[in-house]
Protein backbone atom coordinates (compact mmCIF):
# COMPACT_ATOMS: atom_id res chain seq x y z
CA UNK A 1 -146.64 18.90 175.63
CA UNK A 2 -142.77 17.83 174.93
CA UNK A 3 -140.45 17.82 177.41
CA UNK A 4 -138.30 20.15 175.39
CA UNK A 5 -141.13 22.45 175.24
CA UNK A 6 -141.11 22.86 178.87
CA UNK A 7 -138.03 22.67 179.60
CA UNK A 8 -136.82 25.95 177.37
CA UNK A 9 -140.18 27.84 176.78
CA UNK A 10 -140.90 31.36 178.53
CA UNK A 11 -144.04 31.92 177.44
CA UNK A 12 -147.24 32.13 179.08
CA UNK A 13 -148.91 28.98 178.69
CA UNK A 14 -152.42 30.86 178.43
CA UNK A 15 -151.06 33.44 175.91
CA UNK A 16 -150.15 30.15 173.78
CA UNK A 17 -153.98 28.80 173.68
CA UNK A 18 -155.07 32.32 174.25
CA UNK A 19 -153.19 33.39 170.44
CA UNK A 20 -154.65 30.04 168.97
CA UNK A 21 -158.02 31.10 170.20
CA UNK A 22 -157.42 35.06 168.11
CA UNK A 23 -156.65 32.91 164.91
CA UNK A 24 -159.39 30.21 165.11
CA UNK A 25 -161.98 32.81 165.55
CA UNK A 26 -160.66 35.40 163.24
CA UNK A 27 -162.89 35.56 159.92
CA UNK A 28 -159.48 37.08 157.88
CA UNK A 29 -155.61 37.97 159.42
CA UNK A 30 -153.36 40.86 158.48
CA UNK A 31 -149.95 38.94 159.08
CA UNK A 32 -147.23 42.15 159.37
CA UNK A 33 -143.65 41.92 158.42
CA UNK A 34 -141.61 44.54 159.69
CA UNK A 35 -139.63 47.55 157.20
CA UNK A 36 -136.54 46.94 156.18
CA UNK A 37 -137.54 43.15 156.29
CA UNK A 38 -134.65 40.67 157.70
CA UNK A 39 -135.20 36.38 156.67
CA UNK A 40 -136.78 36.01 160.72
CA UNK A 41 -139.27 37.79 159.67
CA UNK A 42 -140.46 37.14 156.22
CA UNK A 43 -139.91 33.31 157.15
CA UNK A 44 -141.74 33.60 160.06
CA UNK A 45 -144.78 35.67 158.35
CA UNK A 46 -144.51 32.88 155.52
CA UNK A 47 -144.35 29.99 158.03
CA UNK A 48 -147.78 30.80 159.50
CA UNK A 49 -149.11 31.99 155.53
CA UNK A 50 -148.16 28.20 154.95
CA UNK A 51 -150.39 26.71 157.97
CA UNK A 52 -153.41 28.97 157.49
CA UNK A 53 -153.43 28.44 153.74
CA UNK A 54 -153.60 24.56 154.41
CA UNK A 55 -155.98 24.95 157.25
CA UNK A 56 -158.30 27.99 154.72
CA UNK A 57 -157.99 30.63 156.99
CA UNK A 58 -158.23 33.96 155.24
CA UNK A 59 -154.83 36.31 155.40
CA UNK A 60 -152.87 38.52 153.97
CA UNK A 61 -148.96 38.46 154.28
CA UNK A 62 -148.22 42.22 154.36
CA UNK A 63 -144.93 44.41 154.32
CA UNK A 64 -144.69 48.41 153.21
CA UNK A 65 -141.84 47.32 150.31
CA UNK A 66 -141.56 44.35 148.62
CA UNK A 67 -138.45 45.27 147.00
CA UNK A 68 -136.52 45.55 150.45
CA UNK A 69 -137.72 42.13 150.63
CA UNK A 70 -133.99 39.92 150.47
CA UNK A 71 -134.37 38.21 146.95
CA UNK A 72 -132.56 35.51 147.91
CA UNK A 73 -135.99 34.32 150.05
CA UNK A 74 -137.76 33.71 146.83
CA UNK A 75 -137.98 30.34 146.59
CA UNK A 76 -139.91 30.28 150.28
CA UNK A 77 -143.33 28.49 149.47
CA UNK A 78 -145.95 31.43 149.30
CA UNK A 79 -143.51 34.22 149.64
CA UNK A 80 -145.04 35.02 145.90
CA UNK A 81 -147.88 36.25 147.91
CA UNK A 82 -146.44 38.92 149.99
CA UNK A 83 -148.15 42.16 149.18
CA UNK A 84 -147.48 45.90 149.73
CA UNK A 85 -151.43 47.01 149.42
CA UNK A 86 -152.89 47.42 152.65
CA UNK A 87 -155.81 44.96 153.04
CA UNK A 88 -159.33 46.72 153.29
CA UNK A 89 -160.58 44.99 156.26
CA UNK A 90 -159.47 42.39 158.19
CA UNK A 91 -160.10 41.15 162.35
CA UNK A 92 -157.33 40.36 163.59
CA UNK A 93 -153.48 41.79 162.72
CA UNK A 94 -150.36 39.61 164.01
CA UNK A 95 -147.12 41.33 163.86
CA UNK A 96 -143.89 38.64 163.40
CA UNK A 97 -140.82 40.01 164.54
CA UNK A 98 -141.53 43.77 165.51
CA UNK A 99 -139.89 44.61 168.51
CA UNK A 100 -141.83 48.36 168.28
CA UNK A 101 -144.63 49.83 166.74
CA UNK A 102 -142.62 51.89 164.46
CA UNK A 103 -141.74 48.85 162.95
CA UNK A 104 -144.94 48.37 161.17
CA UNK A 105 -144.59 51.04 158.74
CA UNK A 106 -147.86 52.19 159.25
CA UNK A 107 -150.14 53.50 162.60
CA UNK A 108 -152.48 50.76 164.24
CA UNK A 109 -155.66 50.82 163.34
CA UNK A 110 -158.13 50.57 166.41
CA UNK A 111 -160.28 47.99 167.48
CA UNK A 112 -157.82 45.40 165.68
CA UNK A 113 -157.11 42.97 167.87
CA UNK A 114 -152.83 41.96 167.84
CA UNK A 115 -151.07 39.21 168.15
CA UNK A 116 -147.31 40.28 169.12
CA UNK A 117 -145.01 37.01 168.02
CA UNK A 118 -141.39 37.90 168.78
CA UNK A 119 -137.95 37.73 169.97
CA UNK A 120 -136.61 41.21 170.72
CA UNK A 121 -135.83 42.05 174.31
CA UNK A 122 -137.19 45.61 173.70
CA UNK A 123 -140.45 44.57 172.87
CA UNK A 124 -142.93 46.25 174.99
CA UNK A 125 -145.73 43.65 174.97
CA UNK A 126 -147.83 46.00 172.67
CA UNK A 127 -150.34 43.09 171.59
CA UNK A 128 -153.65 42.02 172.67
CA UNK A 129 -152.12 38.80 173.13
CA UNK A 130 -148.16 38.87 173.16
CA UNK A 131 -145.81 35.60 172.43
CA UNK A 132 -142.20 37.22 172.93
CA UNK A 133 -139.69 35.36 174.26
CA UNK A 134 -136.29 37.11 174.08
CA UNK A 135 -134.07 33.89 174.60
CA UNK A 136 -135.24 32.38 171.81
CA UNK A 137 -132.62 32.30 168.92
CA UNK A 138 -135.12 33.78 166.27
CA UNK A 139 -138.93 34.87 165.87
CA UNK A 140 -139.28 31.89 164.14
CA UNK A 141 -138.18 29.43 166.80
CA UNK A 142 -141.16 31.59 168.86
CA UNK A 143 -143.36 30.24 166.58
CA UNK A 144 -142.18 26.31 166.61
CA UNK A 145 -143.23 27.01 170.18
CA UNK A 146 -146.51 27.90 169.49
CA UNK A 147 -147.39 25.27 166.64
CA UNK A 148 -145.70 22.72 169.22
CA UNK A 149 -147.39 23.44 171.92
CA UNK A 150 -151.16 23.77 170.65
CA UNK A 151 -150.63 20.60 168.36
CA UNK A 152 -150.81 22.32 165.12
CA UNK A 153 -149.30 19.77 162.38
CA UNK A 154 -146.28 21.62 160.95
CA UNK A 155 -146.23 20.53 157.09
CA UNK A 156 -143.08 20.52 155.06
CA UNK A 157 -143.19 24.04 153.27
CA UNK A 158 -144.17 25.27 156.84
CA UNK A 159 -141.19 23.53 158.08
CA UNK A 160 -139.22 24.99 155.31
CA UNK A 161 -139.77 28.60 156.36
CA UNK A 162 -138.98 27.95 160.32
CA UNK A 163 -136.02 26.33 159.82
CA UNK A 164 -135.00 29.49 157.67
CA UNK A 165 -135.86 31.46 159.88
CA UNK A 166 -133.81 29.86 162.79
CA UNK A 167 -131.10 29.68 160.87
CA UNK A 168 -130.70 32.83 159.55
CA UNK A 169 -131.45 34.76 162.55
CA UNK A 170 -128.88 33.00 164.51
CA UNK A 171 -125.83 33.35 162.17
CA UNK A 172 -126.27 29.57 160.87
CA UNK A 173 -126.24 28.69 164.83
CA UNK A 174 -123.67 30.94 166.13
CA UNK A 175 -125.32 33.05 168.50
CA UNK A 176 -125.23 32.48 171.84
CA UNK A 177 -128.75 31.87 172.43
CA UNK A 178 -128.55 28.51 170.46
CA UNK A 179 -128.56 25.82 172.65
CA UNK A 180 -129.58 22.18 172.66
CA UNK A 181 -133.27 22.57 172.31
CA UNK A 182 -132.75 24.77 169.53
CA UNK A 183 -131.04 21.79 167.61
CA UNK A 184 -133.76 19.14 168.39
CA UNK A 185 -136.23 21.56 167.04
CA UNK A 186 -134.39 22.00 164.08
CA UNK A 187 -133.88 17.95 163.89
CA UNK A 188 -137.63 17.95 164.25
CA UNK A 189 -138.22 20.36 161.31
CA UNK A 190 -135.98 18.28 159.34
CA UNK A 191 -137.82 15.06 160.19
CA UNK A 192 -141.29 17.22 158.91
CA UNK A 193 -139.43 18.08 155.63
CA UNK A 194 -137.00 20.60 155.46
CA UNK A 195 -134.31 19.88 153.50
CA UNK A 196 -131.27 21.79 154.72
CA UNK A 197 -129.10 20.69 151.80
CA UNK A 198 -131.62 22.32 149.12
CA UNK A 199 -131.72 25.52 151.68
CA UNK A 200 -128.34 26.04 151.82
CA UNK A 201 -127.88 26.12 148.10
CA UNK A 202 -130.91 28.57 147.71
CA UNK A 203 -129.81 30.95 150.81
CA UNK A 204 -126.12 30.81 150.13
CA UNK A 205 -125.48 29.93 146.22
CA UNK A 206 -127.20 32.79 144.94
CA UNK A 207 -125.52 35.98 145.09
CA UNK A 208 -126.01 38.27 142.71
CA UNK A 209 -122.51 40.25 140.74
CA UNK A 210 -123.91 43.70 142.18
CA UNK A 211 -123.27 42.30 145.94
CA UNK A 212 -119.68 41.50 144.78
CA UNK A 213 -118.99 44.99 143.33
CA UNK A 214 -120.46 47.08 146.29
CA UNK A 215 -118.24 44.66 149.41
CA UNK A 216 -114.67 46.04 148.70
CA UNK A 217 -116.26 49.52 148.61
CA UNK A 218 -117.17 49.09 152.01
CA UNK A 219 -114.65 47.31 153.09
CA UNK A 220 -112.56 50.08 152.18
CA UNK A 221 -114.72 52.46 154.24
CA UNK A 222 -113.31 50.36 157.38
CA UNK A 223 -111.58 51.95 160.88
CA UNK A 224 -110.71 51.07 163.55
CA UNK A 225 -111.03 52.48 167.32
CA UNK A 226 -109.94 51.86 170.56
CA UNK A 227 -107.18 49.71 169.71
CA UNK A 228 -109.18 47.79 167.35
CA UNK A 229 -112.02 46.81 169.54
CA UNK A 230 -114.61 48.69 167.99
CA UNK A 231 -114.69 48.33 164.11
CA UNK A 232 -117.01 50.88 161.69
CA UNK A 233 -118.09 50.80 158.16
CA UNK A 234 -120.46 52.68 155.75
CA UNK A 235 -122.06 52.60 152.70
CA UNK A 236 -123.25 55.87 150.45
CA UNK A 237 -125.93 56.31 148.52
CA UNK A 238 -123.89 56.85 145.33
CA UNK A 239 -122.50 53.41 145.89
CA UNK A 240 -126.05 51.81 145.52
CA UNK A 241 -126.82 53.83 142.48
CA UNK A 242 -123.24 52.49 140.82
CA UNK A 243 -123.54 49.07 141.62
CA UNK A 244 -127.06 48.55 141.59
CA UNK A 245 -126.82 46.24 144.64
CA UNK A 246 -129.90 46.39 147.76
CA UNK A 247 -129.24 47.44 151.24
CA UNK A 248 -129.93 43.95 152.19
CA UNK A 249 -126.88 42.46 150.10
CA UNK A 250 -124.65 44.83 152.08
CA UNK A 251 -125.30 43.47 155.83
CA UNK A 252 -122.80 40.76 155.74
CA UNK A 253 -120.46 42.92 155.58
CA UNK A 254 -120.92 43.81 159.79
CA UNK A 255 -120.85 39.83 160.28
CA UNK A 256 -117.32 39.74 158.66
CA UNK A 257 -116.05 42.49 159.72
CA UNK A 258 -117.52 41.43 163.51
CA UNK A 259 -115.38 38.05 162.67
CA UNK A 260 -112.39 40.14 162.95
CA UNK A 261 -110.45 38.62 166.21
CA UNK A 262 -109.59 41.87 167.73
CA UNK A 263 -113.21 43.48 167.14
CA UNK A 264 -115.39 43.51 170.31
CA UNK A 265 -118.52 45.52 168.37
CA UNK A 266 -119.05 46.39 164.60
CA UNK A 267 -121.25 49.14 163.34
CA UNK A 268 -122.37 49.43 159.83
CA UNK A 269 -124.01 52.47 158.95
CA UNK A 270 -126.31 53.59 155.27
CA UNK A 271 -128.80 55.74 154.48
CA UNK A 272 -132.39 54.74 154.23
CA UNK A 273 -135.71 56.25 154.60
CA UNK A 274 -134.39 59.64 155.00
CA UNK A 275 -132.24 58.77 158.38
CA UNK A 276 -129.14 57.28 159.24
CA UNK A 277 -129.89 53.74 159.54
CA UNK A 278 -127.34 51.47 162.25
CA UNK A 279 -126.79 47.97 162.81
CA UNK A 280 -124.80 47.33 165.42
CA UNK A 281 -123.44 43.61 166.37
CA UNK A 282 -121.11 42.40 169.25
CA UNK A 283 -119.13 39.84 170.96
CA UNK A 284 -119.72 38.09 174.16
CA UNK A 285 -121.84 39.72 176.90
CA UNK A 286 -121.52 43.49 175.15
CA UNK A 287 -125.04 44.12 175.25
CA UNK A 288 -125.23 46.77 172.09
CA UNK A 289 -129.02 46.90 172.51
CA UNK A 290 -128.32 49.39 175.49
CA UNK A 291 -126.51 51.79 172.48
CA UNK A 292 -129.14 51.53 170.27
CA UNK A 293 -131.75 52.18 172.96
CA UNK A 294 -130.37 55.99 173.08
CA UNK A 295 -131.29 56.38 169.43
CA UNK A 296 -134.74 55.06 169.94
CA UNK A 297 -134.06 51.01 168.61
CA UNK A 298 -133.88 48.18 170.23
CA UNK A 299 -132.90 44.93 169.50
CA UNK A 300 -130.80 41.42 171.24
CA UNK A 301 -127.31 41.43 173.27
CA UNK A 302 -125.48 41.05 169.99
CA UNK A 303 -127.38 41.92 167.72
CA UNK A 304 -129.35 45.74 167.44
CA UNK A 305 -130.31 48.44 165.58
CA UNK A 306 -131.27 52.04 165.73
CA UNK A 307 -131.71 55.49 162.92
CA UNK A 308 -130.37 58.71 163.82
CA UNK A 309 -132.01 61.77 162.67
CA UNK A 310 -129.32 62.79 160.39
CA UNK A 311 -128.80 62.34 156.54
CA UNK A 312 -125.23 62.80 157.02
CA UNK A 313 -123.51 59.20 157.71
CA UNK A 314 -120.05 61.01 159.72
CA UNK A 315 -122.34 63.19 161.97
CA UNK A 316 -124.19 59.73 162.58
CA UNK A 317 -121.04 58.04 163.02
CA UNK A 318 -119.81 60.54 165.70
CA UNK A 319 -122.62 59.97 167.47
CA UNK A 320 -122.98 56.35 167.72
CA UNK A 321 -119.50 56.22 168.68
CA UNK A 322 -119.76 58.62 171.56
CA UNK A 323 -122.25 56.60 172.86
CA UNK A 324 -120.17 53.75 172.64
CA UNK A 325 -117.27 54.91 174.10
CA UNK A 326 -119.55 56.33 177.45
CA UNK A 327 -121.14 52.77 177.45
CA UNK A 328 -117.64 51.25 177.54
CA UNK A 329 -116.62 53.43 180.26
């Protein structure tokens, strides 16, 4: 084992060669990205795709809507593979990046064993095995872990999609869960291939005009409260239809609005799947998973999200911001 490895790793060591063990003896894997899919977790579903497809283990990369998928992921080796059909049969499912159940998008079937790999702090350890270790930066840096520790040779496109997903998940190494281990392993990814030159072009250097024409609208849809600490935006339905942009092209908005020196925490609330869906995202030691925890989600001390039963975003609004405000108190 590295030093690093043991140095920064919360894991159970057994649950490490105990997951290893689920995969070796599985005959064909159900790999689960969660709705709504974020880079952490298509990278990290892709990132293990990669390693059993070299190694010809059987899977299936799986997520309920491949056009929520972020486009800008495309070029991720195998991500081409991805499918919304629900696999007939498989013996083993392992969920990247689902801090709940409800995340799935569909119920559990039974007698599947799980493997849990994640990073949320409001994961309840619903797997047969579970790998979640909430001080990690990203799901993805969970899994450099567990290729690390078990010896599992980490080829280039598997590289690829870890260092994505490491970097994405942690605002290009902003959040404050980054520390020095989380460099060396992205050193280390570097040294097995990943080229973060070519990354950065493909992640950042690819908007699309759509993304450019929705922004100002919600910018526009900005306020401010209590004295500019807490900053809220929106985005209607109506606006998607005009523009033609995704929900996904929208969420950078609540990072640059969050960037904002007076704003403590930044809410950005849309509609999707028939609720109120809110992101929330903070400064410092606000811990906004605590708000989104009253609406039923979960999520980091920054970074966390939630949907409130409610098609209509200012009734939603109201809401999250009275829970705010009490939390504040």
């Amino acid at each position: 084992m590295k030093k690093d490895f043991i140095t920064n790793n919360k894991l159970d060591t057994s649950s490490l060669v105990e997951a290893l063990n689920l995969i070796e003896n599985a005959r064909y894997i159900l790999i689960v990205t969660h709705v709504s899919p974020d880079p952490d977790t298509i990278s990290s579903g892709l990132a293990l795709s990669n390693y059993l497809y070299e190694n010809r283990i059987k899977h299936k990369v799986f997520n309920t809507k491949l056009s929520d998928i972020p486009s800008r992921l495309n070029f991720l080796p195998r991500s081409e593979k991805i499918v919304e059909e629900f696999p007939k049969s498989f013996d083993l499912i392992i969920t990247v990046d689902c801090g709940s159940t409800s995340r799935f998008g569909f119920k559990l079937p039974e007698g599947v064993p799980v493997l849990n790999i994640d990073h949320h702090k409001s994961n309840n350890n619903f797997g047969t095995v579970n790998l979640v270790d909430f001080n990690k930066a990203a799901t993805a840096e969970v899994i450099y872990d567990f290729f690390r520790f078990n010896g599992l040779y980490i080829s280039k496109n598997t590289a690829e999609c870890l260092y994505v997903g490491i970097y994405e998940d942690s605002i290009a190494f902003t959040t404050p869960r980054c520390d020095e281990f989380t460099y060396e392993k992205i050193n280390f990814l570097v040294k097995c291939g990943a080229d973060p030159s070519y990354i950065a072009q493909k992640l950042k250097q690819r908007e699309s005009l759509a993304k450019f024409r929705i922004l100002p609208k919600i910018f526009d849809s900005l306020e401010l409260h209590q004295e500019g600490e807490v900053a809220t935006i929106y985005c209607l339905e109506e606006w998607f239809k005009e523009t033609g942009a995704l929900v996904h092209e929208t969420e950078i908005a609540l990072d640059m609005i969050l960037n904002m020196n007076i704003v403590k925490i930044a809410v950005y609330l849309r509609i999707q799947n028939g609720k109120t869906r809110v992101s929330l995202r903070s400064k410092k030691k606000i811990d906004v998973s605590q708000i989104a925890a009253t609406f039923n989600g979960g999520g980091h001390l920054n970074a966390a999200g939630c949907s409130v039963e409610t098609l209509d975003i200012f009734e939603a609004k109201e809401k999250v911001l009275k829970e705010i405000f009490e939390t504040k108190k």
